[in-house]
Protein backbone atom coordinates (compact mmCIF):
# COMPACT_ATOMS: atom_id res chain seq x y z
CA UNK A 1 150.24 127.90 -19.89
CA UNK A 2 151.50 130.86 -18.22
CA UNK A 3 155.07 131.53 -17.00
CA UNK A 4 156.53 134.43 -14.96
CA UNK A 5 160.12 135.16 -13.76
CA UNK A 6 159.67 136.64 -9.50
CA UNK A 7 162.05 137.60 -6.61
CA UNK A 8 162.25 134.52 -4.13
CA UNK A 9 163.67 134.93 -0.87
CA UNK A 10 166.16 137.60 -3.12
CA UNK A 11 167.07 135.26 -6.01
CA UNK A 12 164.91 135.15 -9.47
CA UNK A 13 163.50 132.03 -9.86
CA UNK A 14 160.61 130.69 -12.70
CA UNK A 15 157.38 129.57 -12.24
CA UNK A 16 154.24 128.26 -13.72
CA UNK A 17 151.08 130.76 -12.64
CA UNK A 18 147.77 128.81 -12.04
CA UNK A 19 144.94 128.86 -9.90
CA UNK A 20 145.74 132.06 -8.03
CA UNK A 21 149.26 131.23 -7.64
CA UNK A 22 152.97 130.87 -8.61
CA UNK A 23 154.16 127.56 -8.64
CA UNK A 24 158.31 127.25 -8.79
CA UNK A 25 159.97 125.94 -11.34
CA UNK A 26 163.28 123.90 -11.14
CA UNK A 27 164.20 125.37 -14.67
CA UNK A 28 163.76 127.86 -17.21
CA UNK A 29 161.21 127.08 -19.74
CA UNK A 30 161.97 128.56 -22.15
CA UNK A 31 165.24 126.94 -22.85
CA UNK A 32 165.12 123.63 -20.91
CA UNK A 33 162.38 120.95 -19.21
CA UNK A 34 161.02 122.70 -16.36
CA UNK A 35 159.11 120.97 -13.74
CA UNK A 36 157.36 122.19 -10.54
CA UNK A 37 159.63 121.96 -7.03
CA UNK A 38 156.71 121.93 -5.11
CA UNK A 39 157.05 125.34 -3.59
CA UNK A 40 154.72 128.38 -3.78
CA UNK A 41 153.45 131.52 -3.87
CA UNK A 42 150.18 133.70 -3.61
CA UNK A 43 150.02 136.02 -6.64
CA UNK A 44 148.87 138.79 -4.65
CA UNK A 45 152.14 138.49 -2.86
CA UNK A 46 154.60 138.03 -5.69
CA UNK A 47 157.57 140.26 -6.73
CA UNK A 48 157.48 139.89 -10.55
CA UNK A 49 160.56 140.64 -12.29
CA UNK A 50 160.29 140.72 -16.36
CA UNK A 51 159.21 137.40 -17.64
CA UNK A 52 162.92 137.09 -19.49
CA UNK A 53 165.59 138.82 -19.82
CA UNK A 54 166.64 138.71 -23.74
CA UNK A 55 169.97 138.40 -25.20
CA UNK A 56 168.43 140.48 -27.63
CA UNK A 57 165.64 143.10 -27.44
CA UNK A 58 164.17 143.67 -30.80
CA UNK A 59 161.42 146.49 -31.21
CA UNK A 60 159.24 147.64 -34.17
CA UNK A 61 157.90 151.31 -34.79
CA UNK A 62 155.21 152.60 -37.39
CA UNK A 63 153.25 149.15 -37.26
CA UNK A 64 149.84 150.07 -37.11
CA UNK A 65 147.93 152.26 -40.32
CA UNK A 66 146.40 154.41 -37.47
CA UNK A 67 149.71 155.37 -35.56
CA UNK A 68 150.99 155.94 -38.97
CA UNK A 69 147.99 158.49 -40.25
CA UNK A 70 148.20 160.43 -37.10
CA UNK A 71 151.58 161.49 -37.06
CA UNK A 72 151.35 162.22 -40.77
CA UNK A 73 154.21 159.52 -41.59
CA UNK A 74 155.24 157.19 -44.42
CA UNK A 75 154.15 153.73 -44.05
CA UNK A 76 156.92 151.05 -43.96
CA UNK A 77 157.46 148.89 -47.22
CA UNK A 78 159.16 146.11 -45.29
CA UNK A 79 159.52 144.87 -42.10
CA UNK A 80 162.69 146.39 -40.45
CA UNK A 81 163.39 145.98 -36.74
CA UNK A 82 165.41 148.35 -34.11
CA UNK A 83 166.78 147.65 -30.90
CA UNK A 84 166.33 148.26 -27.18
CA UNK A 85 168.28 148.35 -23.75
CA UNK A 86 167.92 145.43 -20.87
CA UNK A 87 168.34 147.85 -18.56
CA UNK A 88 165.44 149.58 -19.13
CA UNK A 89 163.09 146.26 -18.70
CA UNK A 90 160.98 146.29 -15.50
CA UNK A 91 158.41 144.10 -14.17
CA UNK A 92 154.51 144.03 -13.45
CA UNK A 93 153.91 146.05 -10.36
CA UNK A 94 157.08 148.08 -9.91
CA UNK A 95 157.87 152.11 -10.66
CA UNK A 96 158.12 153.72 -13.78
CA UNK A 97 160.05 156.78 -12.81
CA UNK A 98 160.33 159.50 -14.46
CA UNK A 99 163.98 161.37 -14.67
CA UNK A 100 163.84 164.51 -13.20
CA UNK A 101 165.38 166.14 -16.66
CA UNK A 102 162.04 165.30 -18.39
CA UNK A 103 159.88 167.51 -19.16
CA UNK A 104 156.64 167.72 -22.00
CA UNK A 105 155.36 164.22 -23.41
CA UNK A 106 156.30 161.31 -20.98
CA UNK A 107 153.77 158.64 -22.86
CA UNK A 108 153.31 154.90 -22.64
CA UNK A 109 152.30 152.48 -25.63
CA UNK A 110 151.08 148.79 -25.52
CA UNK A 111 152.33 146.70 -27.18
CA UNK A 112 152.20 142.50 -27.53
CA UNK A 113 155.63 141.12 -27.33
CA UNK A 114 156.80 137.81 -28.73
CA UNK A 115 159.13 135.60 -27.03
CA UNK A 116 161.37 133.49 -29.29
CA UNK A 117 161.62 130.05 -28.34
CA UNK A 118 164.09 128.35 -30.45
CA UNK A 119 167.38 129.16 -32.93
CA UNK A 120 166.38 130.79 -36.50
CA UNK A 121 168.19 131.96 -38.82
CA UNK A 122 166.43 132.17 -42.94
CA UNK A 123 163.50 131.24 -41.46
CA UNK A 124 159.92 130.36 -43.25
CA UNK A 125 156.95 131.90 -41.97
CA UNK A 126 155.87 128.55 -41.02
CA UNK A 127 159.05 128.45 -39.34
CA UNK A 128 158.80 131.52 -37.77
CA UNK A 129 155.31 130.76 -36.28
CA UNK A 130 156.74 127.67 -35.05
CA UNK A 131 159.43 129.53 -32.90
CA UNK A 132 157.55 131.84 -30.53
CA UNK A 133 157.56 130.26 -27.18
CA UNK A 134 155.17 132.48 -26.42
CA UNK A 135 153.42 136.57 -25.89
CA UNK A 136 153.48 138.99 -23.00
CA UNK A 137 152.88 142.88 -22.58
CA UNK A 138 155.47 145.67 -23.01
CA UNK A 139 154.55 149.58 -21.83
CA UNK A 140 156.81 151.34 -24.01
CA UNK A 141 157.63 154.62 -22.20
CA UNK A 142 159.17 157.62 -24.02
CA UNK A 143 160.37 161.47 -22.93
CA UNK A 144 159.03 163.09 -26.12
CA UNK A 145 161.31 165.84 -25.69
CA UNK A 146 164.42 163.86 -25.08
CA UNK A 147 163.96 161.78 -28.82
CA UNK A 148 163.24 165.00 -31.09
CA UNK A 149 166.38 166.26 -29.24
CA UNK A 150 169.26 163.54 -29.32
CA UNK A 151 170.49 161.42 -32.40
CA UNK A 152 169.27 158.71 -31.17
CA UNK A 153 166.48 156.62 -28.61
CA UNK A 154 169.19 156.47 -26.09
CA UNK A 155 167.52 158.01 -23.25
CA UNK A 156 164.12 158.90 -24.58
CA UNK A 157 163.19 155.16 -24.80
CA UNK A 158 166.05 153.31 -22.48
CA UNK A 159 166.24 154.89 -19.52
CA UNK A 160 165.77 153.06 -16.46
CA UNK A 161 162.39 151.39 -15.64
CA UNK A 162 161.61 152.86 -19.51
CA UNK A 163 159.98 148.92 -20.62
CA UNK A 164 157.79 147.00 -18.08
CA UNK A 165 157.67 144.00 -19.42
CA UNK A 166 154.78 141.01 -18.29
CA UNK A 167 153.70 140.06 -15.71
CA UNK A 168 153.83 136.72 -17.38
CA UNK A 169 154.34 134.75 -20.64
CA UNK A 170 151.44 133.18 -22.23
CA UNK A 171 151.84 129.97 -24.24
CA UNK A 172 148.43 129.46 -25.32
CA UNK A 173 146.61 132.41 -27.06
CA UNK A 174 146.42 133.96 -30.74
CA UNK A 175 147.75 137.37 -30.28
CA UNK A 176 146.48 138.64 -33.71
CA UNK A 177 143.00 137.82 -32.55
CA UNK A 178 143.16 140.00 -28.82
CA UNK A 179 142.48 143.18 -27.96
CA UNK A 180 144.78 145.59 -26.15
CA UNK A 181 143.32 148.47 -23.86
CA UNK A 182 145.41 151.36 -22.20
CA UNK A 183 144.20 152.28 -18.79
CA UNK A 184 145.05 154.81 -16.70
CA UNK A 185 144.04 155.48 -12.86
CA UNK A 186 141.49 152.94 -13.92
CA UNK A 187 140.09 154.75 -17.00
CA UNK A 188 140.26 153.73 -20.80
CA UNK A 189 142.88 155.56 -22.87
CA UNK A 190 143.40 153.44 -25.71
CA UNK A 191 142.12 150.49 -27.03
CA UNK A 192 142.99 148.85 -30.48
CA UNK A 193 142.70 145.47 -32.39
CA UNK A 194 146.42 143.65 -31.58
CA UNK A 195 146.52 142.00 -34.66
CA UNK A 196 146.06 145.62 -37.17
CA UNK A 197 149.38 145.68 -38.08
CA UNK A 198 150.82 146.64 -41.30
CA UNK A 199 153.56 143.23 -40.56
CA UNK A 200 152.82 140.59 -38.20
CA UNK A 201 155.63 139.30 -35.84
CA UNK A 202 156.44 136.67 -37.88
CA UNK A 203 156.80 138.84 -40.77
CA UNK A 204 159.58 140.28 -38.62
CA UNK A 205 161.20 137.22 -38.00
CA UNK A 206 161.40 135.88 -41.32
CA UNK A 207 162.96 139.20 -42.23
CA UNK A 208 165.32 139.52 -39.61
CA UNK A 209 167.00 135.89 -39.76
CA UNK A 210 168.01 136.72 -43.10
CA UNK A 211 170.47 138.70 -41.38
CA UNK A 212 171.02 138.11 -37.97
CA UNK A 213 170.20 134.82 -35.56
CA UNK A 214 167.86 134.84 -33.13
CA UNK A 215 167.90 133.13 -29.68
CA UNK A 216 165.97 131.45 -27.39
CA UNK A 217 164.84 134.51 -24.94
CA UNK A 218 165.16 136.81 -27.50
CA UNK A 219 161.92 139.44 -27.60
CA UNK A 220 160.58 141.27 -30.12
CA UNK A 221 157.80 144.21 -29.57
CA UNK A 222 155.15 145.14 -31.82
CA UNK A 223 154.86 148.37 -32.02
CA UNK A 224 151.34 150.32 -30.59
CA UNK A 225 148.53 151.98 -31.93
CA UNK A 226 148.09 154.25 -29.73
CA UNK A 227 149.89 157.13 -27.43
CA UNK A 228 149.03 157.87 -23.75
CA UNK A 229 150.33 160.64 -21.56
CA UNK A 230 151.79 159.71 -18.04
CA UNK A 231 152.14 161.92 -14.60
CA UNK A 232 153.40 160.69 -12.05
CA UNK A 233 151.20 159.34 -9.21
CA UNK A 234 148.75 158.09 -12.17
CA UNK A 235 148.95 153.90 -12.43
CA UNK A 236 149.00 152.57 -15.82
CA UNK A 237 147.60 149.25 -16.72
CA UNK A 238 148.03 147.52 -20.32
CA UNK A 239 145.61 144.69 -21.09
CA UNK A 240 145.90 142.46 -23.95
CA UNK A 241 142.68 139.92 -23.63
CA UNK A 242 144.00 136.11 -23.64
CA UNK A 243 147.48 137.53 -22.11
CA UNK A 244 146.53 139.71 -19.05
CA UNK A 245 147.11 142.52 -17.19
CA UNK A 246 150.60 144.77 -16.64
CA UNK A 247 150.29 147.42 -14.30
CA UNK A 248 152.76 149.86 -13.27
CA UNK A 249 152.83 153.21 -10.93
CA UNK A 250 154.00 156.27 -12.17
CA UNK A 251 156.80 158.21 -9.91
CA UNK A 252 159.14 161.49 -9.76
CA UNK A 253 162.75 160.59 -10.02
């Protein structure tokens, strides 16, 4: 099943997406039993906000061999997670805008995202595999410049509209059997097996909730394979097969 999170008459409300549309939900599914209201929407006419907004937003770097052999880096010996800001989620169909500081690389990466569905902490992989609710699609964006300069990701990867997130969660697919492609203005990019990573997610998630507990809503993203540059008035699209499509212009600040 697929689940999004859209603007409705200026309030976010949930909803199940099926045959061409977005059917409201009178929960969230994630954490409780939704069912349908009744009401809605035309896709083609939705305003998709992120699919969830995590209590925690967990990110991985260095996961793929190839992203590791082309910038000449060390591969990772275990899986270790960083961290992200909310505030720089966005949804499907909305502007990536670039701050009119940047300047040099201003790239996007695809990556399959996890969404945790349940409390863990010490967690078996069997476990782990048992907790994700489900996957979407994160575009993480980056100002080059900005992370070789500062101590740390602060602005380079959390400024505003810096992570589209969606358009929707998807309950029933393997992700480590997809393929994700990087389009942009309709052209191919990128394009990469999902599941080539040096750790899978739930390789991640047993290692994490040895230390910390994760939530229900709580996200983790997978890290990319792949590096593709961004002007603005290009629209970039990330498709992961089985999940879908997230598209987002490109603007000046």
């Amino acid at each position: 099943m697929r689940y999004s999170r859209i603007q409705l008459r200026g309030r976010p409300v949930f909803a199940e997406v099926a045959d061409g549309l977005a059917h409201v939900l009178d929960a969230d599914p994630i954490t409780g039993r939704a069912g349908r209201t009744g009401e809605r929407v035309p896709l083609a006419g939705v305003d998709f906000l992120p699919p969830v907004i995590p209590g925690v937003f967990y990110a991985v770097g260095f996961n793929y061999r190839g992203h590791v052999e082309r910038h000449r880096a060390e591969a990772p010996a275990r899986p270790e997670v960083g961290y992200r800001a909310n505030n720089a989620l966005t949804g499907h169909r909305t502007p990536i805008v670039r701050p009119a500081g940047v300047s040099g690389r201003f790239e996007a990466e695809g990556e399959v995202v996890a969404v945790i569905g349940r409390t863990l902490k010490r967690a078996s992989y069997q476990e782990a595999q048992a907790s994700v609710f489900g996957w979407t699609i994160g575009n993480d964006v980056s100002a080059r410049e900005w992370q070789h300069a500062d101590r740390s990701f602060w602005r380079s990867k959390n400024s505003d509209t810096f992570k589209p997130m969606g358009p929707w969660i998807e309950t029933g697919v393997d992700p480590l059997a997809q393929t994700t492609t990087v389009r942009v203005d309709g052209g191919i990019r990128a394009g990469f097996a999902t599941g080539d990573m040096i750790f899978d997610p739930f390789d991640f998630i047993v290692e994490t909730t040895k230390y910390l507990t994760m939530h229900p809503g709580d996200v983790l993203w997978m890290g990319a394979d792949s590096t593709v540059q961004l002007e603005p008035g290009n629209v970039v699209e990330i498709e992961i097969s089985g999940i879908g499509t997230l598209s987002n212009p490109v603007v000046a600040e």
